[in-house]
N, C-alpha and C. Protein backbone atom coordinates (compact mmCIF):
# COMPACT_ATOMS: atom_id res chain seq x y z
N UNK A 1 51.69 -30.79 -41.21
CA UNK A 1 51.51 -30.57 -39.78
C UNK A 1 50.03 -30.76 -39.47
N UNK A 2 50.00 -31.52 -38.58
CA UNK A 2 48.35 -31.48 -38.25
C UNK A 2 47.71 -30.54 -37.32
N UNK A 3 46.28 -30.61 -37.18
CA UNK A 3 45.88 -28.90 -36.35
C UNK A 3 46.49 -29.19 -34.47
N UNK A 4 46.66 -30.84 -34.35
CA UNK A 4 46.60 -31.19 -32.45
C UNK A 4 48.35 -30.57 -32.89
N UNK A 5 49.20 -30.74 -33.19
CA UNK A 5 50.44 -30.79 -33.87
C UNK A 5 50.84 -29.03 -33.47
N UNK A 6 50.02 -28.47 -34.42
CA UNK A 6 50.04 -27.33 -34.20
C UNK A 6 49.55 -26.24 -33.12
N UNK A 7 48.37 -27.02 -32.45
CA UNK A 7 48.10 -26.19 -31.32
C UNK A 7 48.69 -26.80 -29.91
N UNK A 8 49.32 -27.75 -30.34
CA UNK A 8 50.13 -28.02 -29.29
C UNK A 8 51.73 -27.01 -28.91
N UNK A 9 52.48 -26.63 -30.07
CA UNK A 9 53.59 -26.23 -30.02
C UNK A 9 52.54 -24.98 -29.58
N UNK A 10 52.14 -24.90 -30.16
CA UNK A 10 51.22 -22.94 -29.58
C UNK A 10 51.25 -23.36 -28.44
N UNK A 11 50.48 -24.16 -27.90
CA UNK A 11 50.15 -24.30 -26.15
C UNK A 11 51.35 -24.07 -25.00
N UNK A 12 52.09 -24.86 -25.83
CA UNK A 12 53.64 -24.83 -24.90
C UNK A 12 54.51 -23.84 -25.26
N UNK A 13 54.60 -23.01 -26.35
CA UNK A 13 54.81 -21.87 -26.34
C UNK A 13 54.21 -20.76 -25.29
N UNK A 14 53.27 -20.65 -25.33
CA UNK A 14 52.16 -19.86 -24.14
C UNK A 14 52.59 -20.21 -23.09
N UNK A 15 52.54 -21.55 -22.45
CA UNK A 15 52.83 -22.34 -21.31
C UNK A 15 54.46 -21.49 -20.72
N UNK A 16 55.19 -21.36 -21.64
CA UNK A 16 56.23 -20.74 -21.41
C UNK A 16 56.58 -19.76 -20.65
N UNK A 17 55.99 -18.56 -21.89
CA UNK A 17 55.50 -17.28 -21.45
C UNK A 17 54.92 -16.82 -20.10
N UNK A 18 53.81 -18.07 -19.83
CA UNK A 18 53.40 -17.79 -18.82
C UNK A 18 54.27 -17.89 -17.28
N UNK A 19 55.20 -19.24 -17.40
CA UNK A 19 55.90 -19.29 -16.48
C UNK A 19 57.04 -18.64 -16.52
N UNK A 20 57.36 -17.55 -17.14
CA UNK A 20 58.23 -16.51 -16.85
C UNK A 20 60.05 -16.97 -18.05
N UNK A 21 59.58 -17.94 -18.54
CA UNK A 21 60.86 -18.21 -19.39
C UNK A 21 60.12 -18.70 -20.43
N UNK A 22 60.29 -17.52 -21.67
CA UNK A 22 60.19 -17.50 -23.06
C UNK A 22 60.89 -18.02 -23.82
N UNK A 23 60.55 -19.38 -24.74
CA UNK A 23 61.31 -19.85 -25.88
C UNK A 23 61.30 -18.63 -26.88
N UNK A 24 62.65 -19.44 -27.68
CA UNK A 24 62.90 -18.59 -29.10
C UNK A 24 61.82 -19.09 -30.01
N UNK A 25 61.40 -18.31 -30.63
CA UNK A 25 60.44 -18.80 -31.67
C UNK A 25 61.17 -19.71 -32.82
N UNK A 26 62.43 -19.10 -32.82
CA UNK A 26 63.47 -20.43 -34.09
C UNK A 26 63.33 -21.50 -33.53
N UNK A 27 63.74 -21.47 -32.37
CA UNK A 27 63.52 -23.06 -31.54
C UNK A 27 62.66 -23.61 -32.17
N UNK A 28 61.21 -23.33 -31.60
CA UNK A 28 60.27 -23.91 -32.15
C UNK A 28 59.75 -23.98 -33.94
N UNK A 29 60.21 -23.31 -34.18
CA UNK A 29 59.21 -23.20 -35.74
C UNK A 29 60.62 -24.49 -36.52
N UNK A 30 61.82 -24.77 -35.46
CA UNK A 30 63.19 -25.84 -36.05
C UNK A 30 62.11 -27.01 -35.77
N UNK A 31 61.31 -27.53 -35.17
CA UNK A 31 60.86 -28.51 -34.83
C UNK A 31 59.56 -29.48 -36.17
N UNK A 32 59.53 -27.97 -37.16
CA UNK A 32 58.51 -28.51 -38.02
C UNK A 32 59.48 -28.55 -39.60
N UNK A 33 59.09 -28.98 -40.73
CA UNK A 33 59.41 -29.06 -41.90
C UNK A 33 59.14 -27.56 -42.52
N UNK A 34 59.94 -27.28 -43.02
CA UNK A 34 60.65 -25.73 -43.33
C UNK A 34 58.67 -25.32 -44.24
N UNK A 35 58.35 -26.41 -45.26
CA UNK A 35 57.00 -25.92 -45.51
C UNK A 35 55.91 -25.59 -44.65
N UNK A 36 56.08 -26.11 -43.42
CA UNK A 36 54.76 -25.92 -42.58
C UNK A 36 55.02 -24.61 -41.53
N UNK A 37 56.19 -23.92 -41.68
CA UNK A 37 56.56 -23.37 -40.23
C UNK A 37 55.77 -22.03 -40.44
N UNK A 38 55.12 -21.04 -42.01
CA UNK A 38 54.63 -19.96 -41.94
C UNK A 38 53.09 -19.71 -40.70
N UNK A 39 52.78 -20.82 -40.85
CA UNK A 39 51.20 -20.26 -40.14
C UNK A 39 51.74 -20.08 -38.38
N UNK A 40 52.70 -21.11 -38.33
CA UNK A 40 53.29 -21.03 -37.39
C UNK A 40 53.60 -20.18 -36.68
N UNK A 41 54.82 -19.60 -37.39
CA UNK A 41 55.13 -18.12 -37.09
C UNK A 41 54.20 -17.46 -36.63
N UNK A 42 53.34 -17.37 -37.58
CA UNK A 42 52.74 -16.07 -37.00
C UNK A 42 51.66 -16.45 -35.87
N UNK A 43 51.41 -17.50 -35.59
CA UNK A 43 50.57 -17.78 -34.13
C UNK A 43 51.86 -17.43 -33.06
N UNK A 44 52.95 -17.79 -33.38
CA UNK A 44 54.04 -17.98 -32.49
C UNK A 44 54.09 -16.23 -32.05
N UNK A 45 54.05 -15.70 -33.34
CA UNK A 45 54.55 -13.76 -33.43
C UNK A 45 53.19 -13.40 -32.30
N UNK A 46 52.42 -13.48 -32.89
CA UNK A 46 50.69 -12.92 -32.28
C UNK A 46 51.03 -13.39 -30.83
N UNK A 47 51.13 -14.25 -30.35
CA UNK A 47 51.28 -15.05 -28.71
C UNK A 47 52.50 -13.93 -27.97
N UNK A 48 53.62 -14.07 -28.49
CA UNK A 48 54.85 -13.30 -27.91
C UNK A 48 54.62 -12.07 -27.77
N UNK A 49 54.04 -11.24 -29.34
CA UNK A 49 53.78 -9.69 -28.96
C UNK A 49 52.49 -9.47 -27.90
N UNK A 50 52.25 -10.70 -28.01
CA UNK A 50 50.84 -10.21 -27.09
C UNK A 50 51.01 -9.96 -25.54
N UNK A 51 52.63 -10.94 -25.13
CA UNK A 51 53.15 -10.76 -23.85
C UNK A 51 54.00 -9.60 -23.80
N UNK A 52 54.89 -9.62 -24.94
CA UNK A 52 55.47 -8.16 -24.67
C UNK A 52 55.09 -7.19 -24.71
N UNK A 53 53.91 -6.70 -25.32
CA UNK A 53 53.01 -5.50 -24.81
C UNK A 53 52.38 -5.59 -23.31
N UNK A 54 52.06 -6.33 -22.96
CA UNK A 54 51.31 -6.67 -21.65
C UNK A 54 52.69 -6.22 -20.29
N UNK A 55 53.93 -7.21 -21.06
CA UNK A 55 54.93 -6.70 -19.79
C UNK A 55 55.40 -5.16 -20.26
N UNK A 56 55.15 -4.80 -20.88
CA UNK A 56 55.66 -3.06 -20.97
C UNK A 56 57.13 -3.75 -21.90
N UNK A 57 57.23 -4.61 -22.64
CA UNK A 57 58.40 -4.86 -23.51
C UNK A 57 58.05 -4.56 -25.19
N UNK A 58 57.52 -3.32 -25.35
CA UNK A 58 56.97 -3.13 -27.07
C UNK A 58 58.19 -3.84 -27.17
N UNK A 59 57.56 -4.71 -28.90
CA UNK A 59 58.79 -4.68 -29.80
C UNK A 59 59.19 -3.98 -30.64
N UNK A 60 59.80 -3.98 -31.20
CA UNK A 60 60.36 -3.21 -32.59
C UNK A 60 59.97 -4.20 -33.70
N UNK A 61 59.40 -3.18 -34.83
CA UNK A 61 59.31 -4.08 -35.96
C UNK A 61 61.41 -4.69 -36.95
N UNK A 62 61.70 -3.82 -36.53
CA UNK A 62 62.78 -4.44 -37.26
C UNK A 62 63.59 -5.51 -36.66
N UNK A 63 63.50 -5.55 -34.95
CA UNK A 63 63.69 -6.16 -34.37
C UNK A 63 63.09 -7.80 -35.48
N UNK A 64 62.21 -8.21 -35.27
CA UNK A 64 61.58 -9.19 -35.79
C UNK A 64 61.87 -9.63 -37.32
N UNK A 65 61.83 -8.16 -38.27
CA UNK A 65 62.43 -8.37 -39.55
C UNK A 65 63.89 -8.72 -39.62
N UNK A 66 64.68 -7.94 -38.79
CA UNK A 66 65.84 -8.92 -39.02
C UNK A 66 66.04 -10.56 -38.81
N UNK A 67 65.23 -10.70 -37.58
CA UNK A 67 65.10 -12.18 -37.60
C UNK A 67 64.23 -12.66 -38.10
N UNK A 68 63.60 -12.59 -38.82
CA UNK A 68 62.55 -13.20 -40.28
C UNK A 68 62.59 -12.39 -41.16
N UNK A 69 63.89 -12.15 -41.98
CA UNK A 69 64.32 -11.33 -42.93
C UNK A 69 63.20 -11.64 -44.19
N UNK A 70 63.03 -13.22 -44.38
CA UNK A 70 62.53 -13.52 -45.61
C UNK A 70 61.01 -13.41 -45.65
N UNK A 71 60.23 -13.21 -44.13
CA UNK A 71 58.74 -13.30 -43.88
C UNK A 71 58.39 -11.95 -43.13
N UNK A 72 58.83 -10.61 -43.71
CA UNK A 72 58.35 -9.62 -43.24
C UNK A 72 57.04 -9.24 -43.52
N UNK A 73 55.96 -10.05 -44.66
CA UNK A 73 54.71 -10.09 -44.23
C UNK A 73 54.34 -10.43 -43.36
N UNK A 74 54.58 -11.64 -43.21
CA UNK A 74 54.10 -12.13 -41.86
C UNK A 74 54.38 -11.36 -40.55
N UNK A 75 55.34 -10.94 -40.31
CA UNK A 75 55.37 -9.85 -39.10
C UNK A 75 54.67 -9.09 -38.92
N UNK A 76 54.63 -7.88 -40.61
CA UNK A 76 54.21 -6.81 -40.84
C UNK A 76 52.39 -7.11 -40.02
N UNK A 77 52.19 -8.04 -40.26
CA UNK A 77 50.34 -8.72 -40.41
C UNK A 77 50.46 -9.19 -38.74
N UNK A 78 51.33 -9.67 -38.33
CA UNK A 78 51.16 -9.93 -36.63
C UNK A 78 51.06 -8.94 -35.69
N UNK A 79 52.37 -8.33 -36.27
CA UNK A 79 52.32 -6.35 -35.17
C UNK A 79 50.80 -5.84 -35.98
N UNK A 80 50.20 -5.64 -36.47
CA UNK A 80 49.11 -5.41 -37.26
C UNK A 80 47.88 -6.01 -36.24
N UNK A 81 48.20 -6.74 -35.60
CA UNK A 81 46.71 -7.75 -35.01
C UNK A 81 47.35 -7.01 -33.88
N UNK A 82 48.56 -6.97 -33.13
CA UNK A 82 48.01 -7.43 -31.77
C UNK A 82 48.54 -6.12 -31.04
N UNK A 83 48.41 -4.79 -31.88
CA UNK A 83 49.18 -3.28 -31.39
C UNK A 83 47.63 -2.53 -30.87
């Protein structure tokens, strides 16, 4: 994945958020090769929790571990940055 590659799906992820309809993060992280999608994630995690704290929507950490059963570091390390 290259860095324009990558800060592009970030951008339009955000872009999202901002206009009031949030992609799934599977959506997006389906769009890259299963090796490149970790850094991903977690720009993708850091961006989303950063809106759902802002709209009064805490998440739940298990919320997230169930849906990234296999990358609960990576969660664990996103709710970690942006609480």
């Amino acid at each position: 994945m290259t860095d324009s590659t990558f800060e592009d799906l970030c951008d339009r992820f955000e872009a999202a958020w901002c206009d009031g309809q949030p992609p799934s993060i599977e959506n997006v992280l389906g769009e890259l090769a299963v090796g490149d999608r970790d850094p991903l994630l977690r720009a993708l995690l850091e961006i989303e929790l950063e809106y759902r704290f802002e709209s009064d929507q805490p998440p739940a950490l298990e919320e997230y571990q169930s849906r990234f059963p296999t990358q609960r570091a990576i969660v664990g390390a996103a709710l970690a940055v942006t609480r």
